[in-house]
C-alpha atoms as a PDB file:
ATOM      1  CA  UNK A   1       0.000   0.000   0.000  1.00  0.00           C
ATOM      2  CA  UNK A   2       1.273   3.398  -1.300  1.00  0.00           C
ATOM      3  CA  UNK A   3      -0.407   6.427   1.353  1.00  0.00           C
ATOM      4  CA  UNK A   4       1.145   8.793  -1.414  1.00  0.00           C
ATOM      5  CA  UNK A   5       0.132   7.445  -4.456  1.00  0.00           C
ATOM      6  CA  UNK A   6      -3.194   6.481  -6.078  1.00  0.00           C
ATOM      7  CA  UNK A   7      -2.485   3.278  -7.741  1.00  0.00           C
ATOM      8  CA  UNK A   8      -6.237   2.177  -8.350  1.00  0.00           C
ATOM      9  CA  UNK A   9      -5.609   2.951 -12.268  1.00  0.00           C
ATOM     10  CA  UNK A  10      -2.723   0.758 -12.499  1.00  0.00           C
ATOM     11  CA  UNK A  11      -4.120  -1.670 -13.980  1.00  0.00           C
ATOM     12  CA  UNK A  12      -4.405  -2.023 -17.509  1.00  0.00           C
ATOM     13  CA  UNK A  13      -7.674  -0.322 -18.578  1.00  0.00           C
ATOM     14  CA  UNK A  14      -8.100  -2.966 -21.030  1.00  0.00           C
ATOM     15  CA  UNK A  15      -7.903  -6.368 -19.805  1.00  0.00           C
ATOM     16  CA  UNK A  16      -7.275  -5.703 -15.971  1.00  0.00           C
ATOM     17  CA  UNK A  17      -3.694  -7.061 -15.725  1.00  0.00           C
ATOM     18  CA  UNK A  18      -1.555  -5.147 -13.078  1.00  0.00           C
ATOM     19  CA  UNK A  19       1.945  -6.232 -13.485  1.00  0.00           C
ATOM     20  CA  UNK A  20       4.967  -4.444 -12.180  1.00  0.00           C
ATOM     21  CA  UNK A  21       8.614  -4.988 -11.964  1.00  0.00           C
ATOM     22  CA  UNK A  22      10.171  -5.407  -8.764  1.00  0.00           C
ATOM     23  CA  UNK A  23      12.896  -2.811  -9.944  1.00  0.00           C
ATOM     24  CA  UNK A  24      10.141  -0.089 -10.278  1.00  0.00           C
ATOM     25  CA  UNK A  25       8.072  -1.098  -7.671  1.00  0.00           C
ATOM     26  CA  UNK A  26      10.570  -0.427  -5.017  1.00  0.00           C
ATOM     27  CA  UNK A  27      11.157   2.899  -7.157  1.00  0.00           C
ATOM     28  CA  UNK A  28       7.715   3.605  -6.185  1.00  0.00           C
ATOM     29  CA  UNK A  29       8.044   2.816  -2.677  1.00  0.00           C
ATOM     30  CA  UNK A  30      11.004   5.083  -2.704  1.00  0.00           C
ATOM     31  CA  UNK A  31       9.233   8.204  -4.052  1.00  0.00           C
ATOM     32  CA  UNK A  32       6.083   7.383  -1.792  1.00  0.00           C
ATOM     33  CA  UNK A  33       8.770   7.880   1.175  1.00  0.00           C
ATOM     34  CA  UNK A  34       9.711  11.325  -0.677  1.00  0.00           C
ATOM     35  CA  UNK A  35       5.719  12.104  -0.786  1.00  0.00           C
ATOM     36  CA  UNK A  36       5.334  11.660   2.232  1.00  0.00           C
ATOM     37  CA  UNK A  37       8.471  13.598   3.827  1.00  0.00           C
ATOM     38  CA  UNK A  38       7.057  16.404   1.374  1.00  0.00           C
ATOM     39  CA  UNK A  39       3.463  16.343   2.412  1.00  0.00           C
ATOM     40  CA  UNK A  40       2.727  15.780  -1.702  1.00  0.00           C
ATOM     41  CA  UNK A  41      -0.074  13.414  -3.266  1.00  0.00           C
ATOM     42  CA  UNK A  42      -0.070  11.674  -6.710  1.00  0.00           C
ATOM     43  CA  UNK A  43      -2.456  10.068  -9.096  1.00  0.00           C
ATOM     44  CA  UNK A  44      -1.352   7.321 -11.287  1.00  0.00           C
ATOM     45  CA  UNK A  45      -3.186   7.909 -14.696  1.00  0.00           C
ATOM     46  CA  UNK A  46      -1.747   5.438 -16.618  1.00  0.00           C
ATOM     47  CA  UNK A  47       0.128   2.439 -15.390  1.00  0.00           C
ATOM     48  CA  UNK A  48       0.457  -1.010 -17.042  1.00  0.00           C
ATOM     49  CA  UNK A  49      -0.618  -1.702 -20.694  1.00  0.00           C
ATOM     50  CA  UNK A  50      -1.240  -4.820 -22.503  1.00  0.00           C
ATOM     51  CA  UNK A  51       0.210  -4.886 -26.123  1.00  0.00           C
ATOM     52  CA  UNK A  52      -3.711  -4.045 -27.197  1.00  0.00           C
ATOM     53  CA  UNK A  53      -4.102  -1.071 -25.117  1.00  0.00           C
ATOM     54  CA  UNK A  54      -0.730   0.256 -25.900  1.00  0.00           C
ATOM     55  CA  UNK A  55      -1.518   0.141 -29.798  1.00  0.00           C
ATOM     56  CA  UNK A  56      -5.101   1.926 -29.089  1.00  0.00           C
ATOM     57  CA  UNK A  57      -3.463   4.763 -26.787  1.00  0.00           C
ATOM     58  CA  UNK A  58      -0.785   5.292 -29.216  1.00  0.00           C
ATOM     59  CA  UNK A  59       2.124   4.285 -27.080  1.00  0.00           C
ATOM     60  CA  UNK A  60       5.368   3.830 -28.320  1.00  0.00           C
ATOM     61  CA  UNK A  61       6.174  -0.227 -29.719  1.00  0.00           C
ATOM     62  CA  UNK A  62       8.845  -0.697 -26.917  1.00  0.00           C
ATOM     63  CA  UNK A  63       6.804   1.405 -23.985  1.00  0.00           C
ATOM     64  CA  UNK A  64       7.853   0.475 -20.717  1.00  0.00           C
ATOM     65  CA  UNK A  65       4.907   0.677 -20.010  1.00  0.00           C
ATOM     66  CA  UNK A  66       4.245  -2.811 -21.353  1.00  0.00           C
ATOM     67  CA  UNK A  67       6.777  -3.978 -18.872  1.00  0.00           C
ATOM     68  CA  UNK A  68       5.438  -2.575 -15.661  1.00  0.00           C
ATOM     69  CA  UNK A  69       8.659  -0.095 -15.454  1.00  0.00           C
ATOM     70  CA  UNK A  70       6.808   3.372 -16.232  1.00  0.00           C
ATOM     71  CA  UNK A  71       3.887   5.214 -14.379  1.00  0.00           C
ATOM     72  CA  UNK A  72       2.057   8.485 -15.677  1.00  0.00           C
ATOM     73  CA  UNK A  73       1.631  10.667 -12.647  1.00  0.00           C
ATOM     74  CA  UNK A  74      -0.700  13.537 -11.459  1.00  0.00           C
ATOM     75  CA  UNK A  75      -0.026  15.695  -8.574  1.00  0.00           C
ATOM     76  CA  UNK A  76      -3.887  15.703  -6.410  1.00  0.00           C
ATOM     77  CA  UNK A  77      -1.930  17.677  -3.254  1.00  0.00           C
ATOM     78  CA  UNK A  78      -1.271  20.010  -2.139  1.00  0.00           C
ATOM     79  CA  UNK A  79      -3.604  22.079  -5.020  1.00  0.00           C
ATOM     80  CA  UNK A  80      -0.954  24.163  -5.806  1.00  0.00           C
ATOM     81  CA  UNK A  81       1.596  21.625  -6.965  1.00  0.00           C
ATOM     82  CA  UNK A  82       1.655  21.714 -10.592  1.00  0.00           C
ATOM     83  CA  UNK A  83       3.394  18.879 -13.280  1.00  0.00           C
ATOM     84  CA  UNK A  84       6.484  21.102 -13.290  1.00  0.00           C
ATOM     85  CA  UNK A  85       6.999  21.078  -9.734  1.00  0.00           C
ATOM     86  CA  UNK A  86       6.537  17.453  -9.819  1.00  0.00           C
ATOM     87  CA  UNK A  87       8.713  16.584 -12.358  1.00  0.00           C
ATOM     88  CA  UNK A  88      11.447  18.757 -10.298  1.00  0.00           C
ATOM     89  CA  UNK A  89      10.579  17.291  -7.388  1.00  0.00           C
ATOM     90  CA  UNK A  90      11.141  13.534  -8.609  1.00  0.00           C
ATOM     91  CA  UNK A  91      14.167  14.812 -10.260  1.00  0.00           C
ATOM     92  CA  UNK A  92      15.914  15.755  -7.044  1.00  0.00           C
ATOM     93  CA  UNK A  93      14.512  13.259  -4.992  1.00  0.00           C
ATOM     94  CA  UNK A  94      15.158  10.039  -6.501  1.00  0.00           C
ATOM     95  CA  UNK A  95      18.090  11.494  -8.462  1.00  0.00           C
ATOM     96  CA  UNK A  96      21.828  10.839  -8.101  1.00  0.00           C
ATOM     97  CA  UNK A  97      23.711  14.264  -7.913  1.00  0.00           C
ATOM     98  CA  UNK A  98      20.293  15.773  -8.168  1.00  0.00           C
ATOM     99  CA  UNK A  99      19.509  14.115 -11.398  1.00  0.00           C
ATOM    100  CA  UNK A 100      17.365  11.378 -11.562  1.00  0.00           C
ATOM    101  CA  UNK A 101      18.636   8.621 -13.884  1.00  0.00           C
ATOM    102  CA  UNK A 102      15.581   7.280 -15.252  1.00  0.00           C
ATOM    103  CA  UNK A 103      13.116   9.077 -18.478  1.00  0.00           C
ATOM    104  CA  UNK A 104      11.175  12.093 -17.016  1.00  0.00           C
ATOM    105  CA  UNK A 105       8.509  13.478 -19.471  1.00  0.00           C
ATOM    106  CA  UNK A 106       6.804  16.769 -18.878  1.00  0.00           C
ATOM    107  CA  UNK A 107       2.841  16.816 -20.152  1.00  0.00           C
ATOM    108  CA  UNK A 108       0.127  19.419 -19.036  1.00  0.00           C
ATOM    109  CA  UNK A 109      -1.729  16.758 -17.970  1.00  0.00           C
ATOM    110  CA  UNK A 110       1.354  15.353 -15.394  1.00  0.00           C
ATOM    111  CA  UNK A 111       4.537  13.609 -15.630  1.00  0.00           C
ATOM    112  CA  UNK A 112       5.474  10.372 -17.360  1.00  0.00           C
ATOM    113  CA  UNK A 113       8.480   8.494 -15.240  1.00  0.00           C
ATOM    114  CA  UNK A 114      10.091   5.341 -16.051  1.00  0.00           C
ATOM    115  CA  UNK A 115      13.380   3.591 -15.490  1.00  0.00           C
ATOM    116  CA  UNK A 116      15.206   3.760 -18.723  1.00  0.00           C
ATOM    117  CA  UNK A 117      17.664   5.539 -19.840  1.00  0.00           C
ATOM    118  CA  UNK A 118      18.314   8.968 -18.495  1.00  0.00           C
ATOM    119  CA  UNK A 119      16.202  10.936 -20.948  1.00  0.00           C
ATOM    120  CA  UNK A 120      13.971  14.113 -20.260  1.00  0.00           C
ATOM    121  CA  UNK A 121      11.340  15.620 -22.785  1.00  0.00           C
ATOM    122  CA  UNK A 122       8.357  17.439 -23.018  1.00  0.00           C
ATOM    123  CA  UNK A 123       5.544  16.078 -24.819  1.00  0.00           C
END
């Protein structure tokens, strides 16, 4: 159980399947320790896909999503935290050096994170 983060839409919208890797899921227990330290909230809006309901969203062929190793993320508290602040926040708190090593992509909607290669965009 994550206090910090909303994982009721993990699960694949399509055919219910909720896998994660153990790699990321401790990656999520770490930033639910930074959450909490922080006094921050997040929504997952998108967290494992099937094959099927990556093709229908438009995900990329090799998502990580399709691997359990990515999460799209909403900040729900406090109100005033927006996806930029997030995305900072993540940055320095799971980062090495300040820098977190993983992909970190900025949307209006939230922040994509997974554990690939260091990469940072905004979509």
């Amino acid at each position: 159980m994550l206090k910090h983060i909303d994982m009721s839409l993990w699960p694949c919208r399509c055919c219910g399947v909720a896998t994660i890797s153990p790699e990321f899921a401790t990656l999520l227990r770490t930033l639910n320790d930074a959450l909490e330290i922080k006094g921050w909230a997040v929504r997952v809006n998108c967290g494992f896909r099937c094959p099927a309901h990556n093709q229908r969203v438009g995900g990329v062929t090799n998502s990580r999503h399709m691997t359990g190793e990515a999460v799209d993320l909403h900040p729900v508290h406090p109100s005033g935290v927006g996806p930029k602040m997030l995305m900072d926040f993540i940055n320095e708190a799971l980062g090495v050096e300040c820098d977190y090593k993983g992909g970190l992509g900025l949307y209006p909607w939230g922040v994509h994170m997974d554990i690939g290669k260091r990469s940072r965009w905004i979509g």
